[in-house]
N, C-alpha and C. Protein backbone atom coordinates (compact mmCIF):
# COMPACT_ATOMS: atom_id res chain seq x y z
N UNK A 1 15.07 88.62 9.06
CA UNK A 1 15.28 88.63 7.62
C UNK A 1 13.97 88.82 6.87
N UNK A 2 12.95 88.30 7.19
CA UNK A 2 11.13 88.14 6.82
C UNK A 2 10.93 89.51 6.40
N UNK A 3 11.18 90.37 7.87
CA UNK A 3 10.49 91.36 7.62
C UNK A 3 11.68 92.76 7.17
N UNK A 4 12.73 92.16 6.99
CA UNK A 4 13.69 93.24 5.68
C UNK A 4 13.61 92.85 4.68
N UNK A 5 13.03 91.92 4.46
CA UNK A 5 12.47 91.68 3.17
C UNK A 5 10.98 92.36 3.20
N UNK A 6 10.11 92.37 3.35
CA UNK A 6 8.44 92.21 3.20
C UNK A 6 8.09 93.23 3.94
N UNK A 7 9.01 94.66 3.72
CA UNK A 7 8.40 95.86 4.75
C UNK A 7 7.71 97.03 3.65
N UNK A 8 7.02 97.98 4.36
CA UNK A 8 6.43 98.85 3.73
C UNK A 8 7.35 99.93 2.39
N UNK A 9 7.99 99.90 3.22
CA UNK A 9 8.82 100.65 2.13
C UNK A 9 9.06 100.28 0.46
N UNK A 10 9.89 98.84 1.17
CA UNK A 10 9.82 98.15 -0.46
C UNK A 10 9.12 97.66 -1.08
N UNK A 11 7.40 97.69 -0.53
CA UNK A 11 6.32 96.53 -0.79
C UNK A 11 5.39 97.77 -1.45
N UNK A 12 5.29 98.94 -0.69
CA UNK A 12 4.75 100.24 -1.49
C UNK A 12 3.71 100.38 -2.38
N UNK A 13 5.37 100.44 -3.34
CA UNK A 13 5.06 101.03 -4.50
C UNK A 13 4.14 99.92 -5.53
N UNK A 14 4.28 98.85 -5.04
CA UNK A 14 3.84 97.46 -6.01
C UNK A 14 1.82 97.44 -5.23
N UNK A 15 1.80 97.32 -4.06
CA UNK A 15 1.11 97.24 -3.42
C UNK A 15 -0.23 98.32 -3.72
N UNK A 16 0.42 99.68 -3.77
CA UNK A 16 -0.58 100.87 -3.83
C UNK A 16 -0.92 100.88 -5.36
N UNK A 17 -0.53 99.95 -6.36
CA UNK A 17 -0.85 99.50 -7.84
C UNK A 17 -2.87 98.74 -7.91
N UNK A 18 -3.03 98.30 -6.45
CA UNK A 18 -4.26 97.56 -6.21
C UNK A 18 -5.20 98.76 -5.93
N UNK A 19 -5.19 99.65 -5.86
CA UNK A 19 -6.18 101.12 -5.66
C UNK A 19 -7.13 100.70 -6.68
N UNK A 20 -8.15 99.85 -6.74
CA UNK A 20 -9.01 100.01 -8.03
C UNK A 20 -8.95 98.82 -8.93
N UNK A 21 -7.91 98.28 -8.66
CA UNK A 21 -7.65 96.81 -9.81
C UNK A 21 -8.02 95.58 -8.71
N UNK A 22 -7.99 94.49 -9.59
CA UNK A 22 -8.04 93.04 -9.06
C UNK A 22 -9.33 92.91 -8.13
N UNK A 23 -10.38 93.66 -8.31
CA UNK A 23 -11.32 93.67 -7.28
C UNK A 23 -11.56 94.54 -6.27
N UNK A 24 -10.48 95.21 -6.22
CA UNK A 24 -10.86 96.62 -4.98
C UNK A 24 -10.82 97.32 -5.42
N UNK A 25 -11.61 98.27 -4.65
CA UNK A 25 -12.22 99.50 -5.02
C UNK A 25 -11.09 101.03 -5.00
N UNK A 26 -11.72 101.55 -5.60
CA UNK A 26 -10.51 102.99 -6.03
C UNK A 26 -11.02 104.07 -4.83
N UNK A 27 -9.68 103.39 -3.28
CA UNK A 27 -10.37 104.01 -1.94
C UNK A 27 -8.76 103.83 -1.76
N UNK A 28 -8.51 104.73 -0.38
CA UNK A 28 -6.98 104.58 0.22
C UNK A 28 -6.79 103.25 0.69
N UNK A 29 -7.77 102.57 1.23
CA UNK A 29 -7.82 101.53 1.86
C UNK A 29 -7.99 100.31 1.58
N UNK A 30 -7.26 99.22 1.50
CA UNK A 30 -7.58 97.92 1.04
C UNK A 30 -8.10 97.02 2.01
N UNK A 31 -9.47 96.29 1.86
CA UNK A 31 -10.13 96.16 2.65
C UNK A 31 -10.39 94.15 1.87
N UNK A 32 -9.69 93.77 3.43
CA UNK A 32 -10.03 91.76 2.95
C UNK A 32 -9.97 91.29 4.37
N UNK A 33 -11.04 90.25 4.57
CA UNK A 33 -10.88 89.29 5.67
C UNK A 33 -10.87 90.58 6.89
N UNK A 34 -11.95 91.02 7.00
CA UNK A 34 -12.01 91.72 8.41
C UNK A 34 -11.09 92.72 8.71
N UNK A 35 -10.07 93.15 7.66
CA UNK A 35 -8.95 93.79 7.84
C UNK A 35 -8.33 95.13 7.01
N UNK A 36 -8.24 95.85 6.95
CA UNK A 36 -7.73 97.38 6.43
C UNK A 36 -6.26 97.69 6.36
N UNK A 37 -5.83 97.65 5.85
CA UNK A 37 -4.84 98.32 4.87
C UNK A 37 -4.32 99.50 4.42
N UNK A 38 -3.97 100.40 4.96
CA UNK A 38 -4.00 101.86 4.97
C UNK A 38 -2.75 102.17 3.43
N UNK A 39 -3.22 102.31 2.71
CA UNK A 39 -1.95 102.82 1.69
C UNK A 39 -1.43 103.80 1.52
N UNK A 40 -1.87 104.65 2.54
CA UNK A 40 -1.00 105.75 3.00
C UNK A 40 0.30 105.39 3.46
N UNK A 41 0.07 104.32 4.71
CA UNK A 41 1.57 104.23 5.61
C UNK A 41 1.44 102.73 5.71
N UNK A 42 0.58 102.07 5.85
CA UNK A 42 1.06 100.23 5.03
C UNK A 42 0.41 99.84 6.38
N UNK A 43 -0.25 100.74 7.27
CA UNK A 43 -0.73 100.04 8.91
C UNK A 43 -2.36 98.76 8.38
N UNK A 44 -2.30 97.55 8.97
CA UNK A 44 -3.37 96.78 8.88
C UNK A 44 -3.58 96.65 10.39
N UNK A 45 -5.26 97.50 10.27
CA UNK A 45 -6.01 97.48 11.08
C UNK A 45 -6.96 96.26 11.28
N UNK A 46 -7.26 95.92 12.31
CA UNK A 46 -7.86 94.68 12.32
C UNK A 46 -9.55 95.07 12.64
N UNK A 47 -10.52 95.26 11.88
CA UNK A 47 -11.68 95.50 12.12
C UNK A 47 -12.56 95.16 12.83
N UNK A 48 -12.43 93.44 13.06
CA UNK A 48 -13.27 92.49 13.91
C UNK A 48 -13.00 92.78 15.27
N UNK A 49 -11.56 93.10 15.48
CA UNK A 49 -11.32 93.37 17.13
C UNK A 49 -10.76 94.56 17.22
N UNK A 50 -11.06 95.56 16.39
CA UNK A 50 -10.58 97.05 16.34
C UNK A 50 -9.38 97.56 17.28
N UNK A 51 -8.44 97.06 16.59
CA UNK A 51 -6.88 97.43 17.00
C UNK A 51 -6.13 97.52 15.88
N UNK A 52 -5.06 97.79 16.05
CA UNK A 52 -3.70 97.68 15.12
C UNK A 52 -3.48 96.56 15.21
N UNK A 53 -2.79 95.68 14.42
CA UNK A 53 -1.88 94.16 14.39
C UNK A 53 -0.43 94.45 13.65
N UNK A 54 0.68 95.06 13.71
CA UNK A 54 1.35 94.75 13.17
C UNK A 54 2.12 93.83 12.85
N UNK A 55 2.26 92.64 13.58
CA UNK A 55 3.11 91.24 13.62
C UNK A 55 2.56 90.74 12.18
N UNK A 56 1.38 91.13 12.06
CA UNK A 56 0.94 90.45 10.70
C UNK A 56 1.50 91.17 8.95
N UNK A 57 1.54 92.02 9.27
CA UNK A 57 2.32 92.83 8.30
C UNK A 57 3.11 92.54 7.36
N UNK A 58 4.00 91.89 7.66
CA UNK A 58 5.19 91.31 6.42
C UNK A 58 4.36 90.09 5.71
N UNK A 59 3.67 89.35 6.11
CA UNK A 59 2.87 88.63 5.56
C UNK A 59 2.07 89.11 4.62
N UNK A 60 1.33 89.98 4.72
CA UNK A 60 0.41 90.82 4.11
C UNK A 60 0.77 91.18 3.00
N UNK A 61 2.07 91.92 3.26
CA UNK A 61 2.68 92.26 2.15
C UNK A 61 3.04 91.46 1.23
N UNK A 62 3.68 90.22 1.45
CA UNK A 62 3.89 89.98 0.86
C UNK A 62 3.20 88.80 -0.08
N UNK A 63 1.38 88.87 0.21
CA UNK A 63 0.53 88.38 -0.02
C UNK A 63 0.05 89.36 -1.13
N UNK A 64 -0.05 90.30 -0.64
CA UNK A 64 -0.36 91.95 -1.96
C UNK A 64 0.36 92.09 -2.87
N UNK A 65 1.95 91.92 -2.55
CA UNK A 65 2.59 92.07 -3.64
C UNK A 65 2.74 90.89 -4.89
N UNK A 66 2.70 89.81 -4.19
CA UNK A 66 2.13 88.77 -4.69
C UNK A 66 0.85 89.23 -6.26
N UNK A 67 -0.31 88.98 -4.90
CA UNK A 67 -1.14 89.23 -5.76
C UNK A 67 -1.63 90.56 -6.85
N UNK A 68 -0.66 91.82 -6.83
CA UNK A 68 -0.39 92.98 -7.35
C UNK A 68 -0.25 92.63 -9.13
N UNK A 69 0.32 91.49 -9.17
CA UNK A 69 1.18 91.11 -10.16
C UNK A 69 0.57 90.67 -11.13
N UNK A 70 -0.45 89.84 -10.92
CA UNK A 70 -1.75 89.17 -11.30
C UNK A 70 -2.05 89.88 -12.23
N UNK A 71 -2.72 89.14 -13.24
CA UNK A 71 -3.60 89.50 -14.31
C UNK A 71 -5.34 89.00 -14.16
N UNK A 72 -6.31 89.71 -14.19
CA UNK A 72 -7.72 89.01 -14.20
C UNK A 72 -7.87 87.92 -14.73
N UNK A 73 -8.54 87.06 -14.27
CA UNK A 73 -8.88 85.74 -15.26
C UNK A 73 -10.36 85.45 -14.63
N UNK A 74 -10.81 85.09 -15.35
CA UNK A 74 -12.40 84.48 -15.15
C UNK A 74 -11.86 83.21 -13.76
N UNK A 75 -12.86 83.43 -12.95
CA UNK A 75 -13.39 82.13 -12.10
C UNK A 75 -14.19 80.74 -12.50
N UNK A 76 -12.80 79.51 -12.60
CA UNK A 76 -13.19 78.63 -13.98
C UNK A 76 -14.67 77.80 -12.79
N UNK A 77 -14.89 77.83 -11.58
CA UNK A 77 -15.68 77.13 -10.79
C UNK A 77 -15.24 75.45 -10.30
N UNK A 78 -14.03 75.28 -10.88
CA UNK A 78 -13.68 73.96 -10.45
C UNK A 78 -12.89 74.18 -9.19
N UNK A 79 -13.43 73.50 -8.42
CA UNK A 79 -12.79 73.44 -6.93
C UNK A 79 -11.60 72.44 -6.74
N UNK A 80 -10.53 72.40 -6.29
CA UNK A 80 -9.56 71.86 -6.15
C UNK A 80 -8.91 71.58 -4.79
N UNK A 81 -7.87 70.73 -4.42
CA UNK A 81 -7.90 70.77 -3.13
C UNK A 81 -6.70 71.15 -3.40
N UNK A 82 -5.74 71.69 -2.19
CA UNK A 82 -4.22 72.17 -2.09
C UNK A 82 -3.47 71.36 -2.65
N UNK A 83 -3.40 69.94 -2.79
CA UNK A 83 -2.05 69.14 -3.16
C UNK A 83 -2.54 69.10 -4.67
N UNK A 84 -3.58 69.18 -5.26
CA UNK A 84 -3.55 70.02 -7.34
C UNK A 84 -2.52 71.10 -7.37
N UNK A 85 -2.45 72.04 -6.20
CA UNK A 85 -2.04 73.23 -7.07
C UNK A 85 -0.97 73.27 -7.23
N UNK A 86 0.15 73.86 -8.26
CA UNK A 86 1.38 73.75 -8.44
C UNK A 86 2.30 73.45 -7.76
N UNK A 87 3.14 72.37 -7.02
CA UNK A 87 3.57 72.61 -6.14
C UNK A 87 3.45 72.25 -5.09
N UNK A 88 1.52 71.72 -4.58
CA UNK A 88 0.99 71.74 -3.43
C UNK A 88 1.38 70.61 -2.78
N UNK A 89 1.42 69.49 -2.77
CA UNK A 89 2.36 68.33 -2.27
C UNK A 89 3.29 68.42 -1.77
N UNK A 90 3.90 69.69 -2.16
CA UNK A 90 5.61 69.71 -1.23
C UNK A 90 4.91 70.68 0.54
N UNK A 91 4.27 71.60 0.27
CA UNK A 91 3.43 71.95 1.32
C UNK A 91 2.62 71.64 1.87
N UNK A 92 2.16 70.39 1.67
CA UNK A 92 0.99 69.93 1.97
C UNK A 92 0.89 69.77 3.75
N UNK A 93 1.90 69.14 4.03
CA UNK A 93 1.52 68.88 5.71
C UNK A 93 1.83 70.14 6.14
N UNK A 94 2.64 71.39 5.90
CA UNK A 94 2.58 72.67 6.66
C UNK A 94 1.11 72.71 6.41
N UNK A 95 0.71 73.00 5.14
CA UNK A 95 -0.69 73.27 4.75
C UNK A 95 -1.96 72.67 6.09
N UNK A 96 -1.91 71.72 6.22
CA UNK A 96 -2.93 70.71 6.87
C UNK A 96 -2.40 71.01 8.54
N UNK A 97 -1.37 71.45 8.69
CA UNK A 97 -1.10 71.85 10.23
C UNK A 97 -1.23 73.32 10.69
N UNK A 98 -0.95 74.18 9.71
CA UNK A 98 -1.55 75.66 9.74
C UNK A 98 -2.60 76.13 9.69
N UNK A 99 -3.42 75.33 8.73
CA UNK A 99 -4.96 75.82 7.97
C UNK A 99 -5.84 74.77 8.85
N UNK A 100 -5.87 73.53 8.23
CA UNK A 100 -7.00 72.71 8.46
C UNK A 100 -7.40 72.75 9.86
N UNK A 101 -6.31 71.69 10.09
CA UNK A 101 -6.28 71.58 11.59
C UNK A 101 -6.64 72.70 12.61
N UNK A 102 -6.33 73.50 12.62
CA UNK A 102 -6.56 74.36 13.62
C UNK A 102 -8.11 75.29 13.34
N UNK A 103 -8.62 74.80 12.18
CA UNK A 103 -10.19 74.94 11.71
C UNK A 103 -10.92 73.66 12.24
N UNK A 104 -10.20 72.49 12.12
CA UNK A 104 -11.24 71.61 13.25
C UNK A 104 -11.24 71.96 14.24
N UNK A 105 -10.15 72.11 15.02
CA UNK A 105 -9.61 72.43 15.75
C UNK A 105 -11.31 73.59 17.19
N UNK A 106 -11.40 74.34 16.38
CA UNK A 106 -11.93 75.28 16.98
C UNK A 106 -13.33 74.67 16.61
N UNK A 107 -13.86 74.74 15.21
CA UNK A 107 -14.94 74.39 14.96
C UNK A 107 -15.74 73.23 15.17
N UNK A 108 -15.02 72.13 15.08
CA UNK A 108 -15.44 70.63 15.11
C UNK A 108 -16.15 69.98 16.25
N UNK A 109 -16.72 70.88 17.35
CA UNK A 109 -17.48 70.27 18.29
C UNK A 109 -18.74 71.68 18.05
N UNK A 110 -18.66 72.58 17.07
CA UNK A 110 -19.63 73.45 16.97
C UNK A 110 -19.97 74.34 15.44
N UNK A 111 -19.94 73.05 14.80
CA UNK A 111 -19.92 73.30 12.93
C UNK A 111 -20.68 74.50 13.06
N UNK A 112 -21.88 74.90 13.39
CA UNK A 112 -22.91 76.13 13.08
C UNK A 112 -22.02 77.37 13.30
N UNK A 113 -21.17 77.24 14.51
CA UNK A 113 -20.43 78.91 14.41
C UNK A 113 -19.45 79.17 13.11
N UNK A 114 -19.36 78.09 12.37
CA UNK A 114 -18.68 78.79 11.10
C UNK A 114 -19.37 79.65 10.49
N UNK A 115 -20.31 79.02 10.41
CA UNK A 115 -21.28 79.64 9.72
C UNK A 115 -21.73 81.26 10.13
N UNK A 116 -21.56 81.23 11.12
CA UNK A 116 -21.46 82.66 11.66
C UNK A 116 -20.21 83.35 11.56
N UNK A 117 -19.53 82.72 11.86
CA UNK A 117 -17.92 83.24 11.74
C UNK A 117 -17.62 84.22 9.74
N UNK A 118 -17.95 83.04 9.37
CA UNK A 118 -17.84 83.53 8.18
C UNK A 118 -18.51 84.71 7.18
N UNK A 119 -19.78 84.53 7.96
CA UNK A 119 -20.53 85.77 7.91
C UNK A 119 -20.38 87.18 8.57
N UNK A 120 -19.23 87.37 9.40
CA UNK A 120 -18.35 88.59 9.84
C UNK A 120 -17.60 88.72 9.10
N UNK A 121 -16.92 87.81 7.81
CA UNK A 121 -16.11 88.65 7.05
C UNK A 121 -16.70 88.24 5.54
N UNK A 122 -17.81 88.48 5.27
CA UNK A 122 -18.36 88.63 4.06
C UNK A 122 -18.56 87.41 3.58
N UNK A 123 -18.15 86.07 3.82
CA UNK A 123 -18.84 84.53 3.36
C UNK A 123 -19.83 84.28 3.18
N UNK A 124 -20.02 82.85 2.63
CA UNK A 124 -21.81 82.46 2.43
C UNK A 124 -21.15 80.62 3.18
N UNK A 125 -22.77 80.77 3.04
CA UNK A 125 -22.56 79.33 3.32
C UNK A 125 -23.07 78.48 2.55
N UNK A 126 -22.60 77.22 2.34
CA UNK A 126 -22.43 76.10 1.06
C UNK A 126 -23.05 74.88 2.02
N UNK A 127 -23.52 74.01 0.94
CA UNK A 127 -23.73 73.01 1.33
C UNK A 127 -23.16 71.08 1.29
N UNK A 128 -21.89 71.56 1.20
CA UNK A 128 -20.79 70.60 1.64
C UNK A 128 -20.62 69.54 2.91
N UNK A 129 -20.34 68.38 2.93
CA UNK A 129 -19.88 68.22 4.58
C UNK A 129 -21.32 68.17 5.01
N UNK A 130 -20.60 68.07 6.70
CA UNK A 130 -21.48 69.13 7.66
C UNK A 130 -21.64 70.47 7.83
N UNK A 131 -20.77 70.75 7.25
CA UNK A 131 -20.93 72.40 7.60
C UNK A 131 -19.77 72.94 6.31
N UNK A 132 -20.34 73.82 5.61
CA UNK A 132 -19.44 74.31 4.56
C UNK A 132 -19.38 75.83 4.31
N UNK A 133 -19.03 76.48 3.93
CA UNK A 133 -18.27 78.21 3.39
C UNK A 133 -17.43 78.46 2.60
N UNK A 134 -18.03 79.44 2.02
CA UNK A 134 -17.17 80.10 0.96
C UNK A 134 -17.09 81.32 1.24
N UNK A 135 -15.59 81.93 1.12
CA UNK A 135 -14.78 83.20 1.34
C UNK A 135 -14.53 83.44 0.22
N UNK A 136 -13.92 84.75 0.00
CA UNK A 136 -13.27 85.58 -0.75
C UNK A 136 -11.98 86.14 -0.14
N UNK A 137 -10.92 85.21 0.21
CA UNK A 137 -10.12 85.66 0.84
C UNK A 137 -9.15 86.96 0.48
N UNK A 138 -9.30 87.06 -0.33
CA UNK A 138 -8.53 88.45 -1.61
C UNK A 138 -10.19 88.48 -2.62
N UNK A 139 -9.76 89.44 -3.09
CA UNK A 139 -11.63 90.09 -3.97
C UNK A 139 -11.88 88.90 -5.13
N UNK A 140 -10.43 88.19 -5.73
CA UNK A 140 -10.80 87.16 -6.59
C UNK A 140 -10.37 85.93 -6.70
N UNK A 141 -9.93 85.54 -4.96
CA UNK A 141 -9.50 84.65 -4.69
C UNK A 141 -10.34 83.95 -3.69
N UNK A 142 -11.01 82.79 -4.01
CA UNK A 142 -11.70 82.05 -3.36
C UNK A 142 -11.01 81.38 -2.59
N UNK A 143 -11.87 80.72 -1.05
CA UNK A 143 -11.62 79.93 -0.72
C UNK A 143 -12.93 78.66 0.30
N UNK A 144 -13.09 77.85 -0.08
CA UNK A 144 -13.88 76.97 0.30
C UNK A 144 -13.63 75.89 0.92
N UNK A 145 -14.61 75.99 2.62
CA UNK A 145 -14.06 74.94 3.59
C UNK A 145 -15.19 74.08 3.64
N UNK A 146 -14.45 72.75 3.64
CA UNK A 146 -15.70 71.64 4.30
C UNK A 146 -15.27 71.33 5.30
N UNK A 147 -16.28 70.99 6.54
CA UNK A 147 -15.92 70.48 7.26
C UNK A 147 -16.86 69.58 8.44
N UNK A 148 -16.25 68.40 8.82
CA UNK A 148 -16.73 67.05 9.28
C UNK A 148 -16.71 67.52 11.14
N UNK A 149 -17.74 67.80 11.46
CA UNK A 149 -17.92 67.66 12.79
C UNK A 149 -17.20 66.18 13.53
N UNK A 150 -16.78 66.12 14.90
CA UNK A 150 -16.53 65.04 15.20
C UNK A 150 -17.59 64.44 15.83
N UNK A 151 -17.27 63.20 16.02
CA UNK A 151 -18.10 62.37 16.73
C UNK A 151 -17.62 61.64 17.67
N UNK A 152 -18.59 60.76 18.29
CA UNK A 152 -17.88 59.86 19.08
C UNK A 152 -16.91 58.41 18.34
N UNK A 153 -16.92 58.48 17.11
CA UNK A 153 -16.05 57.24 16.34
C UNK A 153 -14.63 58.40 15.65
N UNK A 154 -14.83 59.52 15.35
CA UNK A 154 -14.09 60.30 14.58
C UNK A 154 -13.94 61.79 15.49
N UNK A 155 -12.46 62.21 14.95
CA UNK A 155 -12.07 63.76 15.49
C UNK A 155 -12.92 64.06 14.02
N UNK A 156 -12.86 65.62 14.49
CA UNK A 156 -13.42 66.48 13.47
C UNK A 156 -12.32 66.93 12.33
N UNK A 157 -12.72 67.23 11.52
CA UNK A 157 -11.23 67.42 9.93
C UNK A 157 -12.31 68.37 9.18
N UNK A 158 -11.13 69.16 8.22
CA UNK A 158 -11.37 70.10 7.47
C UNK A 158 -10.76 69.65 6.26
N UNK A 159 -11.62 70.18 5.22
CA UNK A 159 -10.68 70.30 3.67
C UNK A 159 -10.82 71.52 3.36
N UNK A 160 -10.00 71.92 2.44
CA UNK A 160 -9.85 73.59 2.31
C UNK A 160 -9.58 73.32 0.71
N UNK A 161 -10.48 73.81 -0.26
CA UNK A 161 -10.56 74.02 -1.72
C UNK A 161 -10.15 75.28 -2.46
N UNK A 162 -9.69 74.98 -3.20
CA UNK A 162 -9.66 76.58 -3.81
C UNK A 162 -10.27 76.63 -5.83
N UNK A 163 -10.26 77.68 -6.42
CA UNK A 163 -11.09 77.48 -7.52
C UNK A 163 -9.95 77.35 -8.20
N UNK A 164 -9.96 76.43 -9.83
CA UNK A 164 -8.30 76.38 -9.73
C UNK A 164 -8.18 77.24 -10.69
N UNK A 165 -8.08 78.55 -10.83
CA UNK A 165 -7.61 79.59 -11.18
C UNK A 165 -6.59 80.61 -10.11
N UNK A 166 -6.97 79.90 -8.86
CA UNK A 166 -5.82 80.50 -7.46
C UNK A 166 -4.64 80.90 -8.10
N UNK A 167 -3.86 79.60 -8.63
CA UNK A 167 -2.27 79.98 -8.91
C UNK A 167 -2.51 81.02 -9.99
N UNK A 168 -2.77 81.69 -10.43
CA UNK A 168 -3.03 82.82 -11.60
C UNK A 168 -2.52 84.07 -10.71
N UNK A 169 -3.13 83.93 -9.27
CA UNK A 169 -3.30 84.87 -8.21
C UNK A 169 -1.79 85.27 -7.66
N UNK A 170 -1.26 84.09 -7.07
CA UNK A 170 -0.56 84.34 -5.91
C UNK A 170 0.04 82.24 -6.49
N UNK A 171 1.55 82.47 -5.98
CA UNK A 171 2.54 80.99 -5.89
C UNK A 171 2.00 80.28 -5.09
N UNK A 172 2.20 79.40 -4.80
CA UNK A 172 1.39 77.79 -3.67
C UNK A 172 1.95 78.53 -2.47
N UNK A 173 3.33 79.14 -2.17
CA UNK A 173 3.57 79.49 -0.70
C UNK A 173 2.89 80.46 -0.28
N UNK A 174 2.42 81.56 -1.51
CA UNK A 174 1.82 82.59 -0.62
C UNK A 174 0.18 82.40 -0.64
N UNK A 175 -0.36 81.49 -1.36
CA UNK A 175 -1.47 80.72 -0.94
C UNK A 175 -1.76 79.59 0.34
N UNK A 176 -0.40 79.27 0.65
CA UNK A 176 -0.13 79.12 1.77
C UNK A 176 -0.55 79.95 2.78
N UNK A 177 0.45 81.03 3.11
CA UNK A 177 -0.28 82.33 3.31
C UNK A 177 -1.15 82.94 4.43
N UNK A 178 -1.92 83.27 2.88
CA UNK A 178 -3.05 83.59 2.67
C UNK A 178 -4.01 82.14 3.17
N UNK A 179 -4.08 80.93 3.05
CA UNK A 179 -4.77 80.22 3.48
C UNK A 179 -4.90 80.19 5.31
N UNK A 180 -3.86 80.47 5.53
CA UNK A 180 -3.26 80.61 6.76
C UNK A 180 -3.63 81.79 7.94
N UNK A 181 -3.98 82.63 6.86
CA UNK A 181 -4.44 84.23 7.63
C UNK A 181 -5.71 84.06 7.81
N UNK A 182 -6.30 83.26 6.44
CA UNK A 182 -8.03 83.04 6.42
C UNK A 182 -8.35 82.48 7.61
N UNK A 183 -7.40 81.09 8.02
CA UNK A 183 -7.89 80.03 9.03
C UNK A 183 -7.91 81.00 10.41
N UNK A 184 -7.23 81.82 10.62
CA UNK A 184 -6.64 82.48 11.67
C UNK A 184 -7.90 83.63 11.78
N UNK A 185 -8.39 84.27 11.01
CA UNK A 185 -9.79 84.91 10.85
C UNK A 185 -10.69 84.85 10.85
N UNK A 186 -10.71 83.42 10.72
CA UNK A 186 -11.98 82.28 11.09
C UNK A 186 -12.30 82.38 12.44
N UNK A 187 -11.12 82.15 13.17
CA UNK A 187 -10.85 82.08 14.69
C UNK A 187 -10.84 83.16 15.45
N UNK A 188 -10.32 84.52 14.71
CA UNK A 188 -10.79 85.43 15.01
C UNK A 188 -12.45 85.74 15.48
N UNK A 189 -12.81 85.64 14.49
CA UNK A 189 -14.13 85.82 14.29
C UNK A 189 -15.14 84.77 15.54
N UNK A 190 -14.23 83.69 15.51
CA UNK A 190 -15.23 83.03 16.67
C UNK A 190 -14.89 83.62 17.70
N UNK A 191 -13.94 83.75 18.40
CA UNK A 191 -13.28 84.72 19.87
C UNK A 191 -14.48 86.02 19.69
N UNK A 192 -14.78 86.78 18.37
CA UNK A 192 -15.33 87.95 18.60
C UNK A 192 -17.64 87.40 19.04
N UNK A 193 -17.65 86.66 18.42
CA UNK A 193 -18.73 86.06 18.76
C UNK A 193 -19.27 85.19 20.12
N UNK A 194 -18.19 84.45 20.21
CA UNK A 194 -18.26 84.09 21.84
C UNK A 194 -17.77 85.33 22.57
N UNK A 195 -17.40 86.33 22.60
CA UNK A 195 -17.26 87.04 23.46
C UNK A 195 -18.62 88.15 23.51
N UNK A 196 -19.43 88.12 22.42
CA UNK A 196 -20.99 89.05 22.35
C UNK A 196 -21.91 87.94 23.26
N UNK A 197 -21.83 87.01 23.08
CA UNK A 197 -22.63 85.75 23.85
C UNK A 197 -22.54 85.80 25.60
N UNK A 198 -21.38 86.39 25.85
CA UNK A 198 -21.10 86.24 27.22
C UNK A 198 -22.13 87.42 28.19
């Protein structure tokens, strides 16, 4: 049902509206999080590990069309955590089992490779936490991770912020998402780095 809903065909015409607006550039290609976008035929190429991904696709879409819709608004700089944003409380534990977690998950016995990680798909690094980053997960959609290395008294944990102008962007589910693709690109990105190391 996902993806007869959220396929190229019907996602299109709304989608190929971003050629030039909301932060991207006036190119065939929409280019976020390590990833390409062909608006010719709707294929997202995955840059970091140079293949096709289509499983990811209906998501995408319906993250673009989403954010297609959008109007510009200034970046107010107040950081917020997921359960502020409209909504975010009812998602909150998908939120913290999709995103966070699986960002300690990987990172939390080796905070410094975020820092690298994030720097394969255009991030900086902040000085939050133990270890902090800021993305641009969409051209005007922030997203900012802290995160607590573990120790021997504590597992390692993540918080995931956003600027609260997000919901302007995209609804709490498809910031969901989108939070979700980020965490997953994160991880990407470490697989592509431990694998240059070897």
């Amino acid at each position: 049902m996902y993806r007869e809903i959220w396929n190229w065909k019907r996602c299109k015409d709304k989608i190929t509206t971003l050629k030039g607006r909301l932060g991207f550039p006036n190119a065939s290609v929409l280019k976020f999080l390590g990833l390409s976008l062909s608006l010719k035929d709707g294929r997202v190429h995955d840059d970091l590990r140079q293949k096709i991904i289509p499983h990811i696709e209906p998501s995408i879409y319906c993250i673009l069309f989403g954010y297609a819709e959008a109007k510009q608004v200034a970046e107010t700089r107040q950081l917020v955590p997921f359960a502020k944003l409209w909504g975010g409380r009812s998602y909150q534990g998908v939120f913290i089992q999709r995103v966070a977690k699986p960002l300690a998950r990987v990172f939390g016995s080796k905070a410094s490779l975020l820092h690298q990680a994030v720097k394969l798909l255009g991030g900086e690094k902040l000085s939050h936490g133990d270890c902090s980053v800021k993305i641009y997960s969409l051209p005007l959609v922030s997203v900012t991770i802290v995160l607590w290395a573990e120790t021997s008294e504590f597992p390692a944990s993540a918080n995931i912020l956003f600027d609260s102008s997000a919901n302007n962007y995209l609804s709490t589910e498809q910031l969901v998402m989108l939070s979700e693709l980020t965490s997953a690109r994160l991880r990407h990105a470490h697989e592509v780095l431990i694998t240059e190391r070897k």
